[in-house]
Every structure is written in structure tokens, then in C-alpha cells.
PDB file of N, CA and C in Angstrom:
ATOM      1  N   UNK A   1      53.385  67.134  80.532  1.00  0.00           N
ATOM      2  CA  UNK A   1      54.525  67.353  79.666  1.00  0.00           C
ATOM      3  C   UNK A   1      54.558  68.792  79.160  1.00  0.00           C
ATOM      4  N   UNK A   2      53.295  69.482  78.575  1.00  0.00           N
ATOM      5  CA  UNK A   2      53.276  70.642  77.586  1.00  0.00           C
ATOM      6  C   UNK A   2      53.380  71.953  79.658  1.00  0.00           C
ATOM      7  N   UNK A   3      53.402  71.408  80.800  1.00  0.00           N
ATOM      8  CA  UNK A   3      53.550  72.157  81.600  1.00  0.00           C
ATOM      9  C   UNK A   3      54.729  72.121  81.817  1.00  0.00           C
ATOM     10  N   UNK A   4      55.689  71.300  81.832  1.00  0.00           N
ATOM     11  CA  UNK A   4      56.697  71.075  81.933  1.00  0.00           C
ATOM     12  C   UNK A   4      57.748  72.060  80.805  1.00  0.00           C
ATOM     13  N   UNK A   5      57.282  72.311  79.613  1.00  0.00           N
ATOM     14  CA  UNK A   5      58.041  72.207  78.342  1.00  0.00           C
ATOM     15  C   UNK A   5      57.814  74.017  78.934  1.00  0.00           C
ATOM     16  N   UNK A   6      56.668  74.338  79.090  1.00  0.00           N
ATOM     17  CA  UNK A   6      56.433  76.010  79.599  1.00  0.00           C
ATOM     18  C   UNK A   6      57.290  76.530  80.521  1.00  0.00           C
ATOM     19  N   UNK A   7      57.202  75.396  82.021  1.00  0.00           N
ATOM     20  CA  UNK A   7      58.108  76.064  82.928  1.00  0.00           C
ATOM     21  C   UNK A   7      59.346  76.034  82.249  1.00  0.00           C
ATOM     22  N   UNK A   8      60.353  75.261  81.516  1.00  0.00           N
ATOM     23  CA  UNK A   8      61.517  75.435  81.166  1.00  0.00           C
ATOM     24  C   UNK A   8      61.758  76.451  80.400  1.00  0.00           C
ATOM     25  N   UNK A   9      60.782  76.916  79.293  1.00  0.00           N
ATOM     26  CA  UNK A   9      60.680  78.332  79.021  1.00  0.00           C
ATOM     27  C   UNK A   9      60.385  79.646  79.235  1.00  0.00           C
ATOM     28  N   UNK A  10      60.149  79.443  80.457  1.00  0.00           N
ATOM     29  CA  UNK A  10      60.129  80.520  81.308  1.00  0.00           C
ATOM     30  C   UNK A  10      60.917  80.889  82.053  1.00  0.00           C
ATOM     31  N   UNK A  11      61.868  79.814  82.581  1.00  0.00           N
ATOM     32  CA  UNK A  11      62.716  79.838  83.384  1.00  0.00           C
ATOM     33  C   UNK A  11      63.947  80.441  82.172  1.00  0.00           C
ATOM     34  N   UNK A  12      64.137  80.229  81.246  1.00  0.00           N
ATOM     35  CA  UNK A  12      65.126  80.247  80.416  1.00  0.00           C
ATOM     36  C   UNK A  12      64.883  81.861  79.812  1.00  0.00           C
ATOM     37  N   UNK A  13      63.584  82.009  80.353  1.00  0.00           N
ATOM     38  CA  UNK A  13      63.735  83.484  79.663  1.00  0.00           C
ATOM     39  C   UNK A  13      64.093  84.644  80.877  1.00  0.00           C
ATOM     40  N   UNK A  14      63.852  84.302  81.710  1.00  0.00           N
ATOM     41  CA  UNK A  14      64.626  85.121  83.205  1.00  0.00           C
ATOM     42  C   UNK A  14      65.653  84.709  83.482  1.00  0.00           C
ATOM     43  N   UNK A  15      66.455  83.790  82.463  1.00  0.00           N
ATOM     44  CA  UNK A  15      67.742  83.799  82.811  1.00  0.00           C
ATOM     45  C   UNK A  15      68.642  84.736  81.951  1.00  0.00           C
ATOM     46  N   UNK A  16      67.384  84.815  80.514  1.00  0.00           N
ATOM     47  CA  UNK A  16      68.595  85.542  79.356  1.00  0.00           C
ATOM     48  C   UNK A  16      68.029  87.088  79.845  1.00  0.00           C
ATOM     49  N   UNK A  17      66.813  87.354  80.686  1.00  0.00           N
ATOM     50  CA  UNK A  17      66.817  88.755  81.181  1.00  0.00           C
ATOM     51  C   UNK A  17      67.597  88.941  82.146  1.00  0.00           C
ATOM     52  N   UNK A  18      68.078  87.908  83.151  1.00  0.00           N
ATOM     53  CA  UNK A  18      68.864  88.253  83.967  1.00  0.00           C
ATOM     54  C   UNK A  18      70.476  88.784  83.369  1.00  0.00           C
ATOM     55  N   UNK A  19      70.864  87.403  82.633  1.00  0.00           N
ATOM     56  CA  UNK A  19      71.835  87.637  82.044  1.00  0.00           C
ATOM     57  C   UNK A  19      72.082  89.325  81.499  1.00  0.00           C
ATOM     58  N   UNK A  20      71.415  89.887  80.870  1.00  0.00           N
ATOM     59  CA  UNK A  20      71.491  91.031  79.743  1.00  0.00           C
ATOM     60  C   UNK A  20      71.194  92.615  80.604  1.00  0.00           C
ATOM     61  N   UNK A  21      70.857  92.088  81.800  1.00  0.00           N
ATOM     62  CA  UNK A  21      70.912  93.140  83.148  1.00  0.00           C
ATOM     63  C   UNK A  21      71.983  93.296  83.918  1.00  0.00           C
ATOM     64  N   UNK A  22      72.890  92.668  83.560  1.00  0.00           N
ATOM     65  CA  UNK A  22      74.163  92.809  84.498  1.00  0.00           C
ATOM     66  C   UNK A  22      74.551  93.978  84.169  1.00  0.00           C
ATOM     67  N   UNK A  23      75.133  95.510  84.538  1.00  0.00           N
ATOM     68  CA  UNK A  23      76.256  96.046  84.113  1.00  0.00           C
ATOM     69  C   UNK A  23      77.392  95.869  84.081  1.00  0.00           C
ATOM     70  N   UNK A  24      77.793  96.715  82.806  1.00  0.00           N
ATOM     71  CA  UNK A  24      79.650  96.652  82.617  1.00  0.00           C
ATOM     72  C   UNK A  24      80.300  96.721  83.539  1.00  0.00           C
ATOM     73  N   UNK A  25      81.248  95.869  84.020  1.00  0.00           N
ATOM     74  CA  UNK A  25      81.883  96.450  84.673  1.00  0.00           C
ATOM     75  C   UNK A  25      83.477  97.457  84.549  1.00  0.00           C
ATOM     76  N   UNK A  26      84.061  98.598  85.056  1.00  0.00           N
ATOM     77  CA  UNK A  26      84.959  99.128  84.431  1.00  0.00           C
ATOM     78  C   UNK A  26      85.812  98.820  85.549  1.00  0.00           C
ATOM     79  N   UNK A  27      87.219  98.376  85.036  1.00  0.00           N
ATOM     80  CA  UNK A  27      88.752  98.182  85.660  1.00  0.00           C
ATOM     81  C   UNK A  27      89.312  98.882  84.915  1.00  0.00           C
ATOM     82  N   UNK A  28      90.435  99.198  85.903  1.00  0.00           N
ATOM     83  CA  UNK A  28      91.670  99.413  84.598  1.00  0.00           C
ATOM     84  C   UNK A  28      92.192  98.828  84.747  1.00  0.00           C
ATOM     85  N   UNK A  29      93.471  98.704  83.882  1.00  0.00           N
ATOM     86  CA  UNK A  29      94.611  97.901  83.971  1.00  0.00           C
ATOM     87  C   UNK A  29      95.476  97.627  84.828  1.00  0.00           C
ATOM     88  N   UNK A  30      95.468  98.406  85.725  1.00  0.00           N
ATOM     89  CA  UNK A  30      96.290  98.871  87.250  1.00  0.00           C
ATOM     90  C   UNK A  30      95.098  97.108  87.677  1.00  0.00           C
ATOM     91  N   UNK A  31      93.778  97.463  87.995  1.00  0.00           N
ATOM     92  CA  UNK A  31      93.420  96.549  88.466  1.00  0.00           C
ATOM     93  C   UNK A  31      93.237  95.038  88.153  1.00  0.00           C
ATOM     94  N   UNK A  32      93.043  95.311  86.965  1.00  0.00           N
ATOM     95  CA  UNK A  32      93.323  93.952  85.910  1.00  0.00           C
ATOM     96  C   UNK A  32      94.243  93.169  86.258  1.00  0.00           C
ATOM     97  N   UNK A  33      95.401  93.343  86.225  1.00  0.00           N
ATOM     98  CA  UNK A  33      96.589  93.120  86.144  1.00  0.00           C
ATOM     99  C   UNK A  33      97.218  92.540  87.747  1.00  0.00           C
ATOM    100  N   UNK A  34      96.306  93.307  88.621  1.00  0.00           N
ATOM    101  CA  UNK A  34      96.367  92.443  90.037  1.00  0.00           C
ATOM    102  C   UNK A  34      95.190  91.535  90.439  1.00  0.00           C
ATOM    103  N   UNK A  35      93.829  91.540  89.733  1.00  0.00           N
ATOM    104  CA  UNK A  35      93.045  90.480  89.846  1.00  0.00           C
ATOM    105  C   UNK A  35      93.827  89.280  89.624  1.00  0.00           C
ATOM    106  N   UNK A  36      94.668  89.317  87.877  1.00  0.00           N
ATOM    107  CA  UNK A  36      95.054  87.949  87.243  1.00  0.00           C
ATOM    108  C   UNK A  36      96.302  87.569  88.184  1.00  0.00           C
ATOM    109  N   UNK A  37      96.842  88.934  88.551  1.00  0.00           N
ATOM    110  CA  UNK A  37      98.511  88.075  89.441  1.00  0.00           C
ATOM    111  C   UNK A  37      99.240  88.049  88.219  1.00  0.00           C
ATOM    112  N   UNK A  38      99.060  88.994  87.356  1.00  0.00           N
ATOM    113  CA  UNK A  38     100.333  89.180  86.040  1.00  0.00           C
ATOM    114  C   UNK A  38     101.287  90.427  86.722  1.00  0.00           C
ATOM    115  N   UNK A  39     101.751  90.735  86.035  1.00  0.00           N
ATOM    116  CA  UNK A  39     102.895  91.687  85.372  1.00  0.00           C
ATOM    117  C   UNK A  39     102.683  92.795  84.205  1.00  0.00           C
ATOM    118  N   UNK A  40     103.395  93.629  84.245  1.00  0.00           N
ATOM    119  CA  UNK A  40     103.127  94.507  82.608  1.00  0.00           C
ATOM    120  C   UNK A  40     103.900  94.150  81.852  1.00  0.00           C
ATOM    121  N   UNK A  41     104.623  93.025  82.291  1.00  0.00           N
ATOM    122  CA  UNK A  41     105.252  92.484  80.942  1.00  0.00           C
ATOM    123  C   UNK A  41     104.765  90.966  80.543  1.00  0.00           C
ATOM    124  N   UNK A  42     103.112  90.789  81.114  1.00  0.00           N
ATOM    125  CA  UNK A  42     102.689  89.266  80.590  1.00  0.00           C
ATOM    126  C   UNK A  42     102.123  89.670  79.387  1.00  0.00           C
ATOM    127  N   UNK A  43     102.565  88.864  78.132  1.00  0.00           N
ATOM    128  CA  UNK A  43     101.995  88.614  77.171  1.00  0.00           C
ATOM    129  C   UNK A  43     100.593  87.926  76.688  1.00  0.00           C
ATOM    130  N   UNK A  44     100.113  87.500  75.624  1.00  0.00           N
ATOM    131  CA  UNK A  44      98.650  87.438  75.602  1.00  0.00           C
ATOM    132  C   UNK A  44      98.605  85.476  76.308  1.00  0.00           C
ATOM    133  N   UNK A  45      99.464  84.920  76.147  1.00  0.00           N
ATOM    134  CA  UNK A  45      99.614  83.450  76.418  1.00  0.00           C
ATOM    135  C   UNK A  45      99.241  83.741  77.933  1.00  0.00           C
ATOM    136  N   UNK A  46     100.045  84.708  78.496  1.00  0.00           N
ATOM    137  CA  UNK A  46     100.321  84.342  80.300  1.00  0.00           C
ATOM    138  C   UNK A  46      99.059  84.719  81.059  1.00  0.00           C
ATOM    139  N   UNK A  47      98.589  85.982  79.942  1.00  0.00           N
ATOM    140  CA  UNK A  47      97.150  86.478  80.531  1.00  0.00           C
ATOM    141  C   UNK A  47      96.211  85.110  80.532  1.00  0.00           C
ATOM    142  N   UNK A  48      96.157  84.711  79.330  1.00  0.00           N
ATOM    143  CA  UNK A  48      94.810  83.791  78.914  1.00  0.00           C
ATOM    144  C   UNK A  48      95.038  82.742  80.316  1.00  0.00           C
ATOM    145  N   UNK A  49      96.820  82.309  80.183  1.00  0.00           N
ATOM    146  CA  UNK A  49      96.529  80.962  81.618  1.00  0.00           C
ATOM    147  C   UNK A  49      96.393  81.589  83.103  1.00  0.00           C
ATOM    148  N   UNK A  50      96.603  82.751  83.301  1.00  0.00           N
ATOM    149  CA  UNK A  50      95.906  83.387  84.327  1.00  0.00           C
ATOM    150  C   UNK A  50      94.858  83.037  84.496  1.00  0.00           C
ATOM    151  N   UNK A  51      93.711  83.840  83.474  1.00  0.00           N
ATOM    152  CA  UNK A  51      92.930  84.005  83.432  1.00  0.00           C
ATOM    153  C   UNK A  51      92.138  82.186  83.530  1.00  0.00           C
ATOM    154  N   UNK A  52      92.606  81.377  82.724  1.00  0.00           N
ATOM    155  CA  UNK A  52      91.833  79.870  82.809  1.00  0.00           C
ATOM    156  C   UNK A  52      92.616  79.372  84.500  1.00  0.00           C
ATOM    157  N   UNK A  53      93.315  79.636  84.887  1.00  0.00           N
ATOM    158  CA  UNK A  53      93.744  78.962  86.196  1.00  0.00           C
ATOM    159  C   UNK A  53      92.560  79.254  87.210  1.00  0.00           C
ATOM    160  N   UNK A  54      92.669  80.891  87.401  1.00  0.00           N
ATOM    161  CA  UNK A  54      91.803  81.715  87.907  1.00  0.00           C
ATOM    162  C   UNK A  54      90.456  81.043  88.184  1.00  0.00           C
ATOM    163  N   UNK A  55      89.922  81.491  86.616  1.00  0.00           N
ATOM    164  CA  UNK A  55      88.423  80.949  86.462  1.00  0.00           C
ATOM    165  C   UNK A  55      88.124  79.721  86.708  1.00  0.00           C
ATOM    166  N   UNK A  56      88.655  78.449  86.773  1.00  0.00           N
ATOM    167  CA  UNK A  56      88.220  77.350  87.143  1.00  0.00           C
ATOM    168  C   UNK A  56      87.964  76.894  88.613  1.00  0.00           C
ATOM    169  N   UNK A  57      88.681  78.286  89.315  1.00  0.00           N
ATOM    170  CA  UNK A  57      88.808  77.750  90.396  1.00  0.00           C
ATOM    171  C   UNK A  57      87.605  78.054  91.560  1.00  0.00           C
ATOM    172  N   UNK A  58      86.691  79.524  90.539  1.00  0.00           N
ATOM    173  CA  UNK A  58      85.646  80.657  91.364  1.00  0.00           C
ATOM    174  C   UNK A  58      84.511  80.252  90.299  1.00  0.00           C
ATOM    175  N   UNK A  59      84.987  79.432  88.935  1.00  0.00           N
ATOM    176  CA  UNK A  59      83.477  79.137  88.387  1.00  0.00           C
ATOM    177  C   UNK A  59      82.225  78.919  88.920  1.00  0.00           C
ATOM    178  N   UNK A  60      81.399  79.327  88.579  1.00  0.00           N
ATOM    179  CA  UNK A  60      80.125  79.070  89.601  1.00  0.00           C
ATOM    180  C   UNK A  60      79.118  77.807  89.569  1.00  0.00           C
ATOM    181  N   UNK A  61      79.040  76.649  88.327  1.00  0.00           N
ATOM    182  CA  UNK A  61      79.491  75.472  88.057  1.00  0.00           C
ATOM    183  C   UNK A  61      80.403  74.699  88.984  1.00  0.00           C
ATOM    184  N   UNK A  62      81.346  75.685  89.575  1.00  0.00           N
ATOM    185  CA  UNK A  62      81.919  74.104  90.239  1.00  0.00           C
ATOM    186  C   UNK A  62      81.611  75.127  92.203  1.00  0.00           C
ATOM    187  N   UNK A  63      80.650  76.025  91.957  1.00  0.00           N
ATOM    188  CA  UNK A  63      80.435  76.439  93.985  1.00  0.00           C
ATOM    189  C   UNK A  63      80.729  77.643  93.777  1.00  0.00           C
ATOM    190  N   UNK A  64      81.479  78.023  92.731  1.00  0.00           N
ATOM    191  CA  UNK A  64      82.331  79.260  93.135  1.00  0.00           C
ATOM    192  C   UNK A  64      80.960  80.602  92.834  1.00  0.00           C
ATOM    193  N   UNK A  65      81.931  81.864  92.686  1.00  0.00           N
ATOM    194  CA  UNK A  65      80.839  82.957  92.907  1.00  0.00           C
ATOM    195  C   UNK A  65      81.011  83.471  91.228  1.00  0.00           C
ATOM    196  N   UNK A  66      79.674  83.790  90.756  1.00  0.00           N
ATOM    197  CA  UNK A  66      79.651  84.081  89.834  1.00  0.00           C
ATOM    198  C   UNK A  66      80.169  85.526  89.294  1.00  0.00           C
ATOM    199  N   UNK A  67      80.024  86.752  90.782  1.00  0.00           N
ATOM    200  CA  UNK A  67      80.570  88.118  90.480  1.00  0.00           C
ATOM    201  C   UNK A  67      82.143  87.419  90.357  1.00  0.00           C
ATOM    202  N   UNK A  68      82.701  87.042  91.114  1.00  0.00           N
ATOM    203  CA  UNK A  68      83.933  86.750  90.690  1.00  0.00           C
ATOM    204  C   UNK A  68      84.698  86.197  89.756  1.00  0.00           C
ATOM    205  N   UNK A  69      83.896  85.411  88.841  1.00  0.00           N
ATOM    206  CA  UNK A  69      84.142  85.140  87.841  1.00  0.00           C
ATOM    207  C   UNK A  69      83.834  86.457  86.669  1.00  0.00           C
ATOM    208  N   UNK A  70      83.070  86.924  87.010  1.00  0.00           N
ATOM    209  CA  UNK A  70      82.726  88.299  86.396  1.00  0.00           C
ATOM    210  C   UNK A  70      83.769  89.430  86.166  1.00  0.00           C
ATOM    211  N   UNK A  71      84.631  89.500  87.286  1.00  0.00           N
ATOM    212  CA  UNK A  71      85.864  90.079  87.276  1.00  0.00           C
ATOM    213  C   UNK A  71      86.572  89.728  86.893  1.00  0.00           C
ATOM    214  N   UNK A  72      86.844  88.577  86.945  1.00  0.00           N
ATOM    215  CA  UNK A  72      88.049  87.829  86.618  1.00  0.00           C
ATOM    216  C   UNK A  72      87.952  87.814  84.645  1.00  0.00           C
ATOM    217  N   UNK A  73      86.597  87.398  84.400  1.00  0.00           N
ATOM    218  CA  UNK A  73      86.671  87.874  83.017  1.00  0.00           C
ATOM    219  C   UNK A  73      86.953  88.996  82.162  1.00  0.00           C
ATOM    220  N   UNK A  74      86.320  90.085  82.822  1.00  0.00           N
ATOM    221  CA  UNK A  74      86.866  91.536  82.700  1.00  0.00           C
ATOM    222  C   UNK A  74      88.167  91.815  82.445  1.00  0.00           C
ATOM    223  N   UNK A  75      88.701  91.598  83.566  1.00  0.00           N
ATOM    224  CA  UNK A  75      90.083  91.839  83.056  1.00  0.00           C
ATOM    225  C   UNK A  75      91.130  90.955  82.710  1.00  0.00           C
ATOM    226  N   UNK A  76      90.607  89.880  82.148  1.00  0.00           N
ATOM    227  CA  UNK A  76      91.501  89.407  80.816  1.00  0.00           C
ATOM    228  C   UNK A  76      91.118  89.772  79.743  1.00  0.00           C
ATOM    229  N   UNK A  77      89.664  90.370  80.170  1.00  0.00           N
ATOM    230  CA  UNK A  77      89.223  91.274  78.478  1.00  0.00           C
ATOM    231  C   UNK A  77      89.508  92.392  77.963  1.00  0.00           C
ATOM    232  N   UNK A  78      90.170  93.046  79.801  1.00  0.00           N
ATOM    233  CA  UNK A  78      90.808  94.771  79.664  1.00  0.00           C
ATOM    234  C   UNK A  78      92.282  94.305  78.863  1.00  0.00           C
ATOM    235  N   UNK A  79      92.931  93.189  79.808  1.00  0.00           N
ATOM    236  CA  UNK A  79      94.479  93.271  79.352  1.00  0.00           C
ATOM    237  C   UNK A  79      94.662  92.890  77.221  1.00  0.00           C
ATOM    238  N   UNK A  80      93.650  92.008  77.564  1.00  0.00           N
ATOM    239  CA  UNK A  80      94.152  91.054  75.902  1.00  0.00           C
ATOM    240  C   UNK A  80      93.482  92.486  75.086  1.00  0.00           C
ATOM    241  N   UNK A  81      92.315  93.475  75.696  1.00  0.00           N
ATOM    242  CA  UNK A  81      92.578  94.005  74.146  1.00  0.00           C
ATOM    243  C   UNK A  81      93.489  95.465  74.521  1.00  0.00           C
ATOM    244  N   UNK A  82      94.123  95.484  75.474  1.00  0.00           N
ATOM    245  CA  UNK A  82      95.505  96.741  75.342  1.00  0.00           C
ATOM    246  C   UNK A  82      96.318  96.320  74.903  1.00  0.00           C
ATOM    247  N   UNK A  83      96.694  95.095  75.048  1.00  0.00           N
ATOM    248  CA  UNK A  83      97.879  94.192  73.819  1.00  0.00           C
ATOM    249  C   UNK A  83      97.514  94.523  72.706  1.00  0.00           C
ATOM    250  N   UNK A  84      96.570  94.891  71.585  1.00  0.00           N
ATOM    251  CA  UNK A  84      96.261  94.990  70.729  1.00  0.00           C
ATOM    252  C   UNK A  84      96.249  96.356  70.136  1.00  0.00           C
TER     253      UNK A  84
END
């Protein structure tokens, strides 16, 4: 059991190092804006259901690829904060 309880904490800690090793990635809005399949005139509603249509479909939870979800997050994070 107490080997068991270790490997899961170990494993969990090369995931939050993995996690915290990724770099930023930089888009602009030019690219943003054709990842989601918006417009420059989508508002913050049209981005977000882009963006959830999108992501459910490349989640990496359901097979999909995790860089791609990576992008795909990005730039609903570039567009929603130039709305602002």
C-alpha cells in the first residue's frame, strides 16, 4: 500500500514538472482568429463557443492531441483578452 501511495506521488510530481515546462506559446490575432474559425467581428460569446466546440473535439481525454488543445486555448486567450 505505502508503495503504492509513493508511486502515485511521484508520478504526480512529473506531471506538475511536466506541466510548468511547457512554453508560452505566442499567436496573434491574425492567427487566433483562424485557429477558432471566427471573424473580427466575433464577440466574447462566439469566441468562448468556438473555442468549447473546438476543444471537445482535440481534448486529449477523449484521443485527441494535447498540443492542439494547447493552441486552441491560446487563442481564445489572445482573442477574449483584446476584447478587453
Amino acid at each position: 500500500m505505502a508503495k503504492l501511495l509513493l508511486l502515485g506521488l511521484l508520478l504526480y510530481g512529473g506531471w506538475i514538472l511536466l506541466r510548468r515546462s511547457a512554453p508560452a506559446l505566442t499567436i496573434d490575432e491574425k492567427e487566433a482568429r483562424a485557429i477558432l474559425g471566427v471573424d473580427n467581428l466575433a464577440d466574447a460569446e462566439a469566441i468562448r463557443a468556438a473555442h468549447r466546440r473546438l476543444v471537445s473535439a482535440v481534448h486529449p481525454d477523449r484521443g485527441g492531441s494535447a498540443e492542439l488543445a494547447r493552441r486552441i486555448n491560446a487563442a481564445r486567450d489572445v482573442l477574449l483578452k483584446r476584447r478587453h
